[in-house]
C-alpha atoms as a PDB file:
ATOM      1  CA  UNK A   1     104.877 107.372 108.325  1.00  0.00           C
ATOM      2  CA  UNK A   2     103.287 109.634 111.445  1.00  0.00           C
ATOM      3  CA  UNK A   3      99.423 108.981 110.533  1.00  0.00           C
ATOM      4  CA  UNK A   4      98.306 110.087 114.142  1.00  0.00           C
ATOM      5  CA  UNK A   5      97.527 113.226 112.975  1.00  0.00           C
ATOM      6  CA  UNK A   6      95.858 112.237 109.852  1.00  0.00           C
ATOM      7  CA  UNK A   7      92.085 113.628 109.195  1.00  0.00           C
ATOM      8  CA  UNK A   8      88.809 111.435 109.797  1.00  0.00           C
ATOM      9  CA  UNK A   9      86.919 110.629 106.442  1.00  0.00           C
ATOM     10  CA  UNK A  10      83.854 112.801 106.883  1.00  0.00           C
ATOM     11  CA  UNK A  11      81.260 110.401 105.546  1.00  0.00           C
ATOM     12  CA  UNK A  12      78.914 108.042 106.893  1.00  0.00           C
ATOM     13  CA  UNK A  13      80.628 104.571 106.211  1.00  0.00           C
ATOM     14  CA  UNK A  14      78.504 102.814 108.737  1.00  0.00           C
ATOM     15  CA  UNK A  15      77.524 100.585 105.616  1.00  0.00           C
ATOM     16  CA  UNK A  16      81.177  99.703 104.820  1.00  0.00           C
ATOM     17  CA  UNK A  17      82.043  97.776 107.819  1.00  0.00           C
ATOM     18  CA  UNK A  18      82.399  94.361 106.454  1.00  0.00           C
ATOM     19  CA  UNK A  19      82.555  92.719 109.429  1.00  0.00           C
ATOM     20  CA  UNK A  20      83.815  88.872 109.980  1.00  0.00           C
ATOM     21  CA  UNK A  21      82.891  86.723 106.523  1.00  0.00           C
ATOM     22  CA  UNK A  22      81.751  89.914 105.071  1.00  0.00           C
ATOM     23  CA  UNK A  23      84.819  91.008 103.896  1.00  0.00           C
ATOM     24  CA  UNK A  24      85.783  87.996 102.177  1.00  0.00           C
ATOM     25  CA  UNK A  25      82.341  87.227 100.524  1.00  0.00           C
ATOM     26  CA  UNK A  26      82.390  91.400  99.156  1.00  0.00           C
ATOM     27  CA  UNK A  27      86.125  90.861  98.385  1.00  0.00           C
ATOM     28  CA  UNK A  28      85.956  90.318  94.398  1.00  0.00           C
ATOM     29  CA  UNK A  29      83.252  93.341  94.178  1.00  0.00           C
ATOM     30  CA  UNK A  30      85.478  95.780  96.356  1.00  0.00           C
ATOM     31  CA  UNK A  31      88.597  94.708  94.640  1.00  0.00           C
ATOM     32  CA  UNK A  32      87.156  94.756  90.838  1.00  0.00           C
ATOM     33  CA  UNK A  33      89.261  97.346  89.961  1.00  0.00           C
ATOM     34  CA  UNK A  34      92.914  96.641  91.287  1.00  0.00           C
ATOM     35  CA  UNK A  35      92.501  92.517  91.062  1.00  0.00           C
ATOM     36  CA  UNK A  36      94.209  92.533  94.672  1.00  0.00           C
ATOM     37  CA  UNK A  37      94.006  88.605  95.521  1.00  0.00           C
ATOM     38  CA  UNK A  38      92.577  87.644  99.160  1.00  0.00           C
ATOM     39  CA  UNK A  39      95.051  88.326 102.025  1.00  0.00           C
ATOM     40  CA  UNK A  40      95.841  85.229 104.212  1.00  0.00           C
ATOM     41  CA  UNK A  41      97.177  86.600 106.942  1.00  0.00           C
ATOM     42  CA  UNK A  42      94.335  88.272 109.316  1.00  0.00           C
ATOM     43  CA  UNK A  43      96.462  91.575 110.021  1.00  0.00           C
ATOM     44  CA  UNK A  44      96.119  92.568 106.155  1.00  0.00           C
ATOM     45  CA  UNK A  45      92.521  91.577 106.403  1.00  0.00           C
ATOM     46  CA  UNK A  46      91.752  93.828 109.207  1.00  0.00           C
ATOM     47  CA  UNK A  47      93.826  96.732 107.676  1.00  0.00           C
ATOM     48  CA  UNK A  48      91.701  95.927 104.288  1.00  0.00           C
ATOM     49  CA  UNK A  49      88.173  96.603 106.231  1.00  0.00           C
ATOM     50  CA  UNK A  50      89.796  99.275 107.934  1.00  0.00           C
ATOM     51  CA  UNK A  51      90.244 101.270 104.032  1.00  0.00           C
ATOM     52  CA  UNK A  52      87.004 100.039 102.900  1.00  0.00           C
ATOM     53  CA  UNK A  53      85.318 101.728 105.815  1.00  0.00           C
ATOM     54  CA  UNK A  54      87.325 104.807 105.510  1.00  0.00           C
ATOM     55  CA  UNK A  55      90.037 105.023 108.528  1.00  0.00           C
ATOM     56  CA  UNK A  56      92.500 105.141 105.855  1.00  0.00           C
ATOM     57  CA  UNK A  57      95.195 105.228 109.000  1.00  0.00           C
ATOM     58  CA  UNK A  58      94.735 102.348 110.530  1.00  0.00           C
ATOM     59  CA  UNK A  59      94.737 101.032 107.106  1.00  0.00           C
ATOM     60  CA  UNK A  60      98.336 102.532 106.410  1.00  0.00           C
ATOM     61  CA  UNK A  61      99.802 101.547 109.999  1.00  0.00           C
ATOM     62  CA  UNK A  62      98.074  97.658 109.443  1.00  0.00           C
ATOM     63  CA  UNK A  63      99.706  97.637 106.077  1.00  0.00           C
ATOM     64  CA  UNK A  64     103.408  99.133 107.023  1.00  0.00           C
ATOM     65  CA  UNK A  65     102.973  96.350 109.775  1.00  0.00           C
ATOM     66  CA  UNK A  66     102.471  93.321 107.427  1.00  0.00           C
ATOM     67  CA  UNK A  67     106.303  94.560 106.585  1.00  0.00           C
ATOM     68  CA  UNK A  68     106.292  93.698 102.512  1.00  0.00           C
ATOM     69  CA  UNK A  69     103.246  92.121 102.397  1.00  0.00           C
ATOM     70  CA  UNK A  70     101.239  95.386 103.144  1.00  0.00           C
ATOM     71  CA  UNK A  71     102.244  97.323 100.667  1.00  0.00           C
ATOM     72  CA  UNK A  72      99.564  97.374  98.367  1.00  0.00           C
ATOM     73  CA  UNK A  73      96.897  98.392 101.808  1.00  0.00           C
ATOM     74  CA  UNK A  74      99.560 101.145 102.595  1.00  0.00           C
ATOM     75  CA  UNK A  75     100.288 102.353  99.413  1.00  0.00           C
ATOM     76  CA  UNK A  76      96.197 102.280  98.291  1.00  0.00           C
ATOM     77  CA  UNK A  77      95.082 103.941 101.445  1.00  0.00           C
ATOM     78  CA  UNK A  78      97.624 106.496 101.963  1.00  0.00           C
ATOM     79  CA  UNK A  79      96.924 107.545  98.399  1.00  0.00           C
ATOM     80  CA  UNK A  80      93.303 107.676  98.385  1.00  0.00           C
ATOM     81  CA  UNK A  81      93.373 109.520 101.880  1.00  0.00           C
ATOM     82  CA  UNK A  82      95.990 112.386 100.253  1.00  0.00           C
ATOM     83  CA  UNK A  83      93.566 112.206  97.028  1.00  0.00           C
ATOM     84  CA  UNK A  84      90.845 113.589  99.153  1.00  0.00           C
ATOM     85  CA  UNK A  85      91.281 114.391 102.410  1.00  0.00           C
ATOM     86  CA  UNK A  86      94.695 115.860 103.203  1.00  0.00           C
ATOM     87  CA  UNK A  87      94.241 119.583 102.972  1.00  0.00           C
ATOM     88  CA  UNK A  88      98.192 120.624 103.375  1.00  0.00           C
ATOM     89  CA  UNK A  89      99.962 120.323 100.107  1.00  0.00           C
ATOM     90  CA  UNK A  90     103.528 119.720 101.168  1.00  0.00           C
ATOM     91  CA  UNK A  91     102.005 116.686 103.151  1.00  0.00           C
ATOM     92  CA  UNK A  92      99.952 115.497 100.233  1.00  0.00           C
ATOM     93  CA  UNK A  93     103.482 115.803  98.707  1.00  0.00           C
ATOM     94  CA  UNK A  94     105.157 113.548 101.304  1.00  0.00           C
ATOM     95  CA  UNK A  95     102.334 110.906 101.726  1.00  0.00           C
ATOM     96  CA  UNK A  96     103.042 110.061  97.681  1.00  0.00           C
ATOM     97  CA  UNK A  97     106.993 110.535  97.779  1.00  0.00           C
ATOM     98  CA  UNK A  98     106.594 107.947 100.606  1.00  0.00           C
ATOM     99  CA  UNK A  99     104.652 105.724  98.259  1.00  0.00           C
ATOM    100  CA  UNK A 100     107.038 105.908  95.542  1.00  0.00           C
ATOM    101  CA  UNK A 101     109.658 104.756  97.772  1.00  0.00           C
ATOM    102  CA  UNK A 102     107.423 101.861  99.446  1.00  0.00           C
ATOM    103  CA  UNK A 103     106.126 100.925  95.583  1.00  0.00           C
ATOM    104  CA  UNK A 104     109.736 100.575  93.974  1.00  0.00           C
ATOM    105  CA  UNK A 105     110.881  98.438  96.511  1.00  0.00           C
ATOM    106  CA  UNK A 106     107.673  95.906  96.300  1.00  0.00           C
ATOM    107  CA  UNK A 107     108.743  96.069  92.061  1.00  0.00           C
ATOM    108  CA  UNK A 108     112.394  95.302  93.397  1.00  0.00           C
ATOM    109  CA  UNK A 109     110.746  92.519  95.930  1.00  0.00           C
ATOM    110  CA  UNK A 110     107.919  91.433  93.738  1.00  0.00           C
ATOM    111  CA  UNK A 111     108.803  92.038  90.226  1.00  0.00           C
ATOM    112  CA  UNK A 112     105.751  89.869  89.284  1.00  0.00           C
ATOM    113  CA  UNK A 113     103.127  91.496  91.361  1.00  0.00           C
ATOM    114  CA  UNK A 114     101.127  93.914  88.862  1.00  0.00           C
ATOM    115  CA  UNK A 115      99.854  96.180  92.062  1.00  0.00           C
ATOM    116  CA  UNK A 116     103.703  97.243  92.667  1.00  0.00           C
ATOM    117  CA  UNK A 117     104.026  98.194  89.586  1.00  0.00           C
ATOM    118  CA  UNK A 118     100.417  99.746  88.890  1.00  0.00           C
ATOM    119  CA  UNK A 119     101.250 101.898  92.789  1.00  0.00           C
ATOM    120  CA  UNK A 120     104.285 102.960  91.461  1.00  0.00           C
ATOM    121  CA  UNK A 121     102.683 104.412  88.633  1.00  0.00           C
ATOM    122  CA  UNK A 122      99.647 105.445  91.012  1.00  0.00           C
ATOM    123  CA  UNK A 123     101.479 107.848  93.033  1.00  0.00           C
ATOM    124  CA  UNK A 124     104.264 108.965  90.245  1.00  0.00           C
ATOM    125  CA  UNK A 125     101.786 110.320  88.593  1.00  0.00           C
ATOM    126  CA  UNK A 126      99.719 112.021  92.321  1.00  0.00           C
ATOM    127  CA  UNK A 127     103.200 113.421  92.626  1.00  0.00           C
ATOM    128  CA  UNK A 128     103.406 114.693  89.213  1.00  0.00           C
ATOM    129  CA  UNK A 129     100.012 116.581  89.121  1.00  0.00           C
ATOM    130  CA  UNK A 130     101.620 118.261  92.682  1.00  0.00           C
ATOM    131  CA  UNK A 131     104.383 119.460  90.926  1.00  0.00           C
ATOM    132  CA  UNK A 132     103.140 120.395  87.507  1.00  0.00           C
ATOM    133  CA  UNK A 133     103.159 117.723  84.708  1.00  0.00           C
ATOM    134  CA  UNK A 134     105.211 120.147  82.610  1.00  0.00           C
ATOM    135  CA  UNK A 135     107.838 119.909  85.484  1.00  0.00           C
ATOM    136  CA  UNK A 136     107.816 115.692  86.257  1.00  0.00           C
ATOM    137  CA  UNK A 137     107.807 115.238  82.455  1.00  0.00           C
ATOM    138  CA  UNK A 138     111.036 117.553  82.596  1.00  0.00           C
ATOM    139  CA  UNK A 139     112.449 115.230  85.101  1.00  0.00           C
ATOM    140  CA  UNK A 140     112.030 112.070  83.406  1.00  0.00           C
ATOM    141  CA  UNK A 141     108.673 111.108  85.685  1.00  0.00           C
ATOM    142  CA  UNK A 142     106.390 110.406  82.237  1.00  0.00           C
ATOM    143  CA  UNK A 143     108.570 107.533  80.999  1.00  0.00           C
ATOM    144  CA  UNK A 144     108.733 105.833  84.275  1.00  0.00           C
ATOM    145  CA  UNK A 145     104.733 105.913  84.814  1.00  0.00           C
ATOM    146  CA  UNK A 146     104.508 104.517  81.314  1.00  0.00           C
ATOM    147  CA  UNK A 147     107.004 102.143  82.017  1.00  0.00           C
ATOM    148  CA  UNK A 148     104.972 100.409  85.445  1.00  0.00           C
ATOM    149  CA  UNK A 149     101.989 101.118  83.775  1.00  0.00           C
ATOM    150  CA  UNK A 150     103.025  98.512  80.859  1.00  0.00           C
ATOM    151  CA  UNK A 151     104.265  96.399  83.150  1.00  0.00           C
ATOM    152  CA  UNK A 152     100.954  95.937  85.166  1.00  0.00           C
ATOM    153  CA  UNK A 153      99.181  95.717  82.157  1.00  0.00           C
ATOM    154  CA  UNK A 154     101.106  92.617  80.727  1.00  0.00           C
ATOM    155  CA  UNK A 155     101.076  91.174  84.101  1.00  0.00           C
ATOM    156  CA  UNK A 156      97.202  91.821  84.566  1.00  0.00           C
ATOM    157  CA  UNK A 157      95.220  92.871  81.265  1.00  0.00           C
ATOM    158  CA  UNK A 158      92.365  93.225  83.373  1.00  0.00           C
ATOM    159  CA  UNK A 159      93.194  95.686  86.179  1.00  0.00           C
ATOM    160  CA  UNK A 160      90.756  98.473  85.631  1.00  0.00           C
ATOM    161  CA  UNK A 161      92.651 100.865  87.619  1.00  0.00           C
ATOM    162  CA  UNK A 162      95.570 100.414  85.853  1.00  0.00           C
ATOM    163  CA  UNK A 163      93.651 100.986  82.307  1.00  0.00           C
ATOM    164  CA  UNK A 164      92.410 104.602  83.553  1.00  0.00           C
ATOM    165  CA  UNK A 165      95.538 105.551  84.899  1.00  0.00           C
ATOM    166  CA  UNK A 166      96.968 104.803  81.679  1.00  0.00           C
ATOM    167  CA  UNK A 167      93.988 106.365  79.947  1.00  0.00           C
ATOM    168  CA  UNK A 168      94.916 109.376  81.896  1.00  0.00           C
ATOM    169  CA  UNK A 169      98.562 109.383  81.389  1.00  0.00           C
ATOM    170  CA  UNK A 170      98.043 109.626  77.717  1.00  0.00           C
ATOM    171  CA  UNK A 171      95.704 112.773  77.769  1.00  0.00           C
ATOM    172  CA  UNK A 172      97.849 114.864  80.516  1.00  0.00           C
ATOM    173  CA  UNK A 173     100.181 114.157  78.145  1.00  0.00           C
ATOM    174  CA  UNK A 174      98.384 115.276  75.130  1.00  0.00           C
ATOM    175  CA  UNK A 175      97.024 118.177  77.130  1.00  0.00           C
ATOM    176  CA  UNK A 176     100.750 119.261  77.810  1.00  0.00           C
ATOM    177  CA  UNK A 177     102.403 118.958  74.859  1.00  0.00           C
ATOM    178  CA  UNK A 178     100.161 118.324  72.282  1.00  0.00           C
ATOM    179  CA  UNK A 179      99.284 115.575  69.695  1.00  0.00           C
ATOM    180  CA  UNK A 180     102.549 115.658  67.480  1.00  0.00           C
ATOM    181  CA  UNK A 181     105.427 115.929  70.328  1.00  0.00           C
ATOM    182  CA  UNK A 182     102.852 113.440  72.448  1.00  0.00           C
ATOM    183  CA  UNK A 183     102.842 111.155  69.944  1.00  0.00           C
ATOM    184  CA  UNK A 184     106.642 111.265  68.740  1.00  0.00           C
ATOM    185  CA  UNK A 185     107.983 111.707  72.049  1.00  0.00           C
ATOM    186  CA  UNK A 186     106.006 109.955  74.986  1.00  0.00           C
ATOM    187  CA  UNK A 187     103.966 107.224  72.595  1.00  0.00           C
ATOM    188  CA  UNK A 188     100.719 109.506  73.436  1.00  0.00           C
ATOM    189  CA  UNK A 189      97.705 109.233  71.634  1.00  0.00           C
ATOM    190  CA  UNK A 190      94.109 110.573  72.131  1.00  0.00           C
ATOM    191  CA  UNK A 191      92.824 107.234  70.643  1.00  0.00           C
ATOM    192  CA  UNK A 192      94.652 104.851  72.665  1.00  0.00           C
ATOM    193  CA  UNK A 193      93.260 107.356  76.057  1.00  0.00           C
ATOM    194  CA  UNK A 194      89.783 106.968  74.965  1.00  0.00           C
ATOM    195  CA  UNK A 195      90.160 102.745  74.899  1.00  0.00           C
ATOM    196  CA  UNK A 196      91.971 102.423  78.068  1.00  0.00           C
ATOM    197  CA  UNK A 197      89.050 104.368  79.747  1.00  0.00           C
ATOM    198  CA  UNK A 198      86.664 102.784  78.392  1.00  0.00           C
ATOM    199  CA  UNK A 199      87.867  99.556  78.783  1.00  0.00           C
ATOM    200  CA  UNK A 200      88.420 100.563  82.411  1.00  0.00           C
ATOM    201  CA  UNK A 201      84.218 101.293  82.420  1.00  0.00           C
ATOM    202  CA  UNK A 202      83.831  97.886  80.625  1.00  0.00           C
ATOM    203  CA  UNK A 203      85.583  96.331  83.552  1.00  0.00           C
ATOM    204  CA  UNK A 204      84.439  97.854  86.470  1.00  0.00           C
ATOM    205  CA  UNK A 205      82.149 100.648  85.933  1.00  0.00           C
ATOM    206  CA  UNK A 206      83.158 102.263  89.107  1.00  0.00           C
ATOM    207  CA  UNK A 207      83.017 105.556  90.013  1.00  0.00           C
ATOM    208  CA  UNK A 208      86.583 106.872  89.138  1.00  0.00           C
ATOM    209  CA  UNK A 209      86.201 105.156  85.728  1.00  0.00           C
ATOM    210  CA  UNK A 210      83.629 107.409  85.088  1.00  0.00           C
ATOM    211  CA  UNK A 211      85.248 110.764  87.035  1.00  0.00           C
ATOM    212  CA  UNK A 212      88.596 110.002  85.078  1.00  0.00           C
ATOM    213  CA  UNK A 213      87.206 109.305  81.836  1.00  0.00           C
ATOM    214  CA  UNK A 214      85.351 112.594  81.965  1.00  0.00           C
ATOM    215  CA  UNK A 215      88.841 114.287  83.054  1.00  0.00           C
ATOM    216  CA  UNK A 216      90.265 112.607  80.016  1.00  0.00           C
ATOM    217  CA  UNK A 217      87.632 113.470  77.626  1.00  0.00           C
ATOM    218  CA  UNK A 218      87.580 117.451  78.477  1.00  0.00           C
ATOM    219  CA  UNK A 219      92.067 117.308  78.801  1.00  0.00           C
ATOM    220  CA  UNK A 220      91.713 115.876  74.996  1.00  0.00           C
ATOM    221  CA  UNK A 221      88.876 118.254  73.578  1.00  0.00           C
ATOM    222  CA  UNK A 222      88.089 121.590  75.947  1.00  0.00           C
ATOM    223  CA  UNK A 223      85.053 123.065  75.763  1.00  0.00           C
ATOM    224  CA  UNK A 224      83.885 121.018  72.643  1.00  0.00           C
ATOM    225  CA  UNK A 225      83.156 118.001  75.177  1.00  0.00           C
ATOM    226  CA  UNK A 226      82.152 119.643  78.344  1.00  0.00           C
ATOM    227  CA  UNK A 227      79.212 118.395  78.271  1.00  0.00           C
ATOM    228  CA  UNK A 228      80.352 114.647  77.292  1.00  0.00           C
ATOM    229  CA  UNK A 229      82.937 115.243  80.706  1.00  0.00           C
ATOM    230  CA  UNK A 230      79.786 116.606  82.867  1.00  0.00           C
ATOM    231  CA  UNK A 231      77.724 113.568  81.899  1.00  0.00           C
ATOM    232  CA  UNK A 232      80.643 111.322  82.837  1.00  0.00           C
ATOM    233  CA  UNK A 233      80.728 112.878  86.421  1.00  0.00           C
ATOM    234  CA  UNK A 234      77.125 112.522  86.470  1.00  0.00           C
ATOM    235  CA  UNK A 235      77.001 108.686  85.850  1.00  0.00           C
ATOM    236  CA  UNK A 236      79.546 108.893  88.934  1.00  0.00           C
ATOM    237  CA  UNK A 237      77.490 111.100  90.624  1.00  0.00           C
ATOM    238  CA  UNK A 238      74.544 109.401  90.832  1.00  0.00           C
ATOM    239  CA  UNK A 239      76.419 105.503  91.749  1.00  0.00           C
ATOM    240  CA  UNK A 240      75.595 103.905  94.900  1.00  0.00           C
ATOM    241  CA  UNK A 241      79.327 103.293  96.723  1.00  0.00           C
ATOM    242  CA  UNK A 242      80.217  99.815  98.116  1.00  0.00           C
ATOM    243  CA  UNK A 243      83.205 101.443 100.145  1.00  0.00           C
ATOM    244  CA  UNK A 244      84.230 104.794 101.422  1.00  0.00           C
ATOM    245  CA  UNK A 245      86.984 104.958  98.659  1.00  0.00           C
ATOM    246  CA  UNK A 246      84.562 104.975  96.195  1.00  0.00           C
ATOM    247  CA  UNK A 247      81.640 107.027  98.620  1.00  0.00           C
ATOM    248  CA  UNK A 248      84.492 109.756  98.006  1.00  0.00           C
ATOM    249  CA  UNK A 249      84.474 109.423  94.709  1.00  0.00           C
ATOM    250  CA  UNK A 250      80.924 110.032  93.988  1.00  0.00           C
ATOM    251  CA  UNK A 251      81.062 113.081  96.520  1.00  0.00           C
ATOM    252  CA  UNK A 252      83.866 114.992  94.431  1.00  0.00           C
ATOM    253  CA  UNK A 253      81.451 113.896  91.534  1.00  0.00           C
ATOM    254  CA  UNK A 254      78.202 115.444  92.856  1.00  0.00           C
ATOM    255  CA  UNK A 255      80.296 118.650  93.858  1.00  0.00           C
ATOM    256  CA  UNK A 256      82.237 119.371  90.484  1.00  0.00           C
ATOM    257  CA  UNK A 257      78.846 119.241  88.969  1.00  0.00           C
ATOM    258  CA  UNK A 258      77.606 121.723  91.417  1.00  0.00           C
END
């Protein structure tokens, strides 16, 4: 993956160094959300402060070094960098086609490791909002989100990340095709997307709990709760980040609200 020509994060993240012991003292904090254990080897570690301080690059290129072992850093940065800071579509399109690829090999490699699976999912579903979810559920993409979704879950009932991407998966779905073909064909349900994000806030209260919950909520219900959605983005608004990840996440916040 050519990430030479890859945009700067336009944000102070001056804060999110993490320098030396740093890192490793902030890990369980930074990491609350996708449970990603401490990486021995000092390459990963350096490609992990590297995300958290926003050269989501260097992040990428540290991870595809590690060779198997970086695929979580590769396949979380380049994600987050085409979530919000990739401007050409057909590239945004390639940086998560590229993580599919990476992401079903580490299930293939690592069949126990709930971040392949949950990555998989991750950018399967980026993918699927590029191409319309009317088209990926046409080609079969809903079923195999579901599918690594469960599978992270029973691996790790805790990963917060994985709960509001499941959260979400239910109300696209919803949104789509509505409650009865959600429910008798995909396994949808509005209840069952209200728990998962909320039990992604009860975990981690992080900023994209909050954004994607409010997503969910106004994908479920329209107009009747905009202004349960709005406050949602406004709890994420108003967070103080820990890393530039989530200091993007409380900028898209702030500006939908605006």
């Amino acid at each position: 993956m050519d990430t030479g020509k890859w945009a700067e994060i336009d944000l102070d993240t001056t804060d999110f160094a993490y320098t030396g012991g740093a890192l490793k003292k902030a890990w369980k904090e930074l990491h609350a959300g996708d449970l990603e254990p401490w990486p021995d080897e000092s390459m990963l570690q350096d490609g992990w402060r590297a995300f958290h301080a926003g050269d989501f690059a260097a992040a990428v290129d540290a991870g595809l070094a590690a060779g198997g072992d970086g695929h979580v850093l590769a396949n979380k940065a380049s994600g987050i960098y085409a979530d919000y800071l990739e401007e050409d579509d057909d590239a945004r399109q390639a940086i998560y086609q590229a993580g599919i690829v990476r992401a079903e090999a580490a299930t293939q490699a690592e069949p126990d490791n709930p971040n392949a699976h949950y990555f998989r999912a991750y950018h399967l579903g980026r993918y699927s909002q590029c191409i319309s979810i009317a088209k990926a559920l046409s080609q079969g993409l809903g079923g195999k989100i579901r599918t690594s979704l469960d599978r992270a879950l029973e691996l790790a009932p805790d990963h917060a990340e994985a709960h509001t991407a499941m959260g979400l998966y239910h109300a696209e779905i919803i949104a789509k095709v509505g409650k009865l073909m959600g429910s008798m064909t995909y396994g949808a349900s509005a209840d069952k997307a209200i728990e998962h994000f909320e039990e992604a806030i009860r975990l981690t209260d992080a900023p994209i709990a909050w954004i994607e919950y409010g997503n969910g909520l106004y994908l479920l219900h329209g107009d009747k709760k905009v202004d349960e959605s709005n406050d949602a983005y406004a709890k994420a608004a108003a967070m103080k980040p820990i890393d530039a990840m989530q200091a993007l996440d409380v900028r898209f916040a702030s500006d939908s609200l605006t």
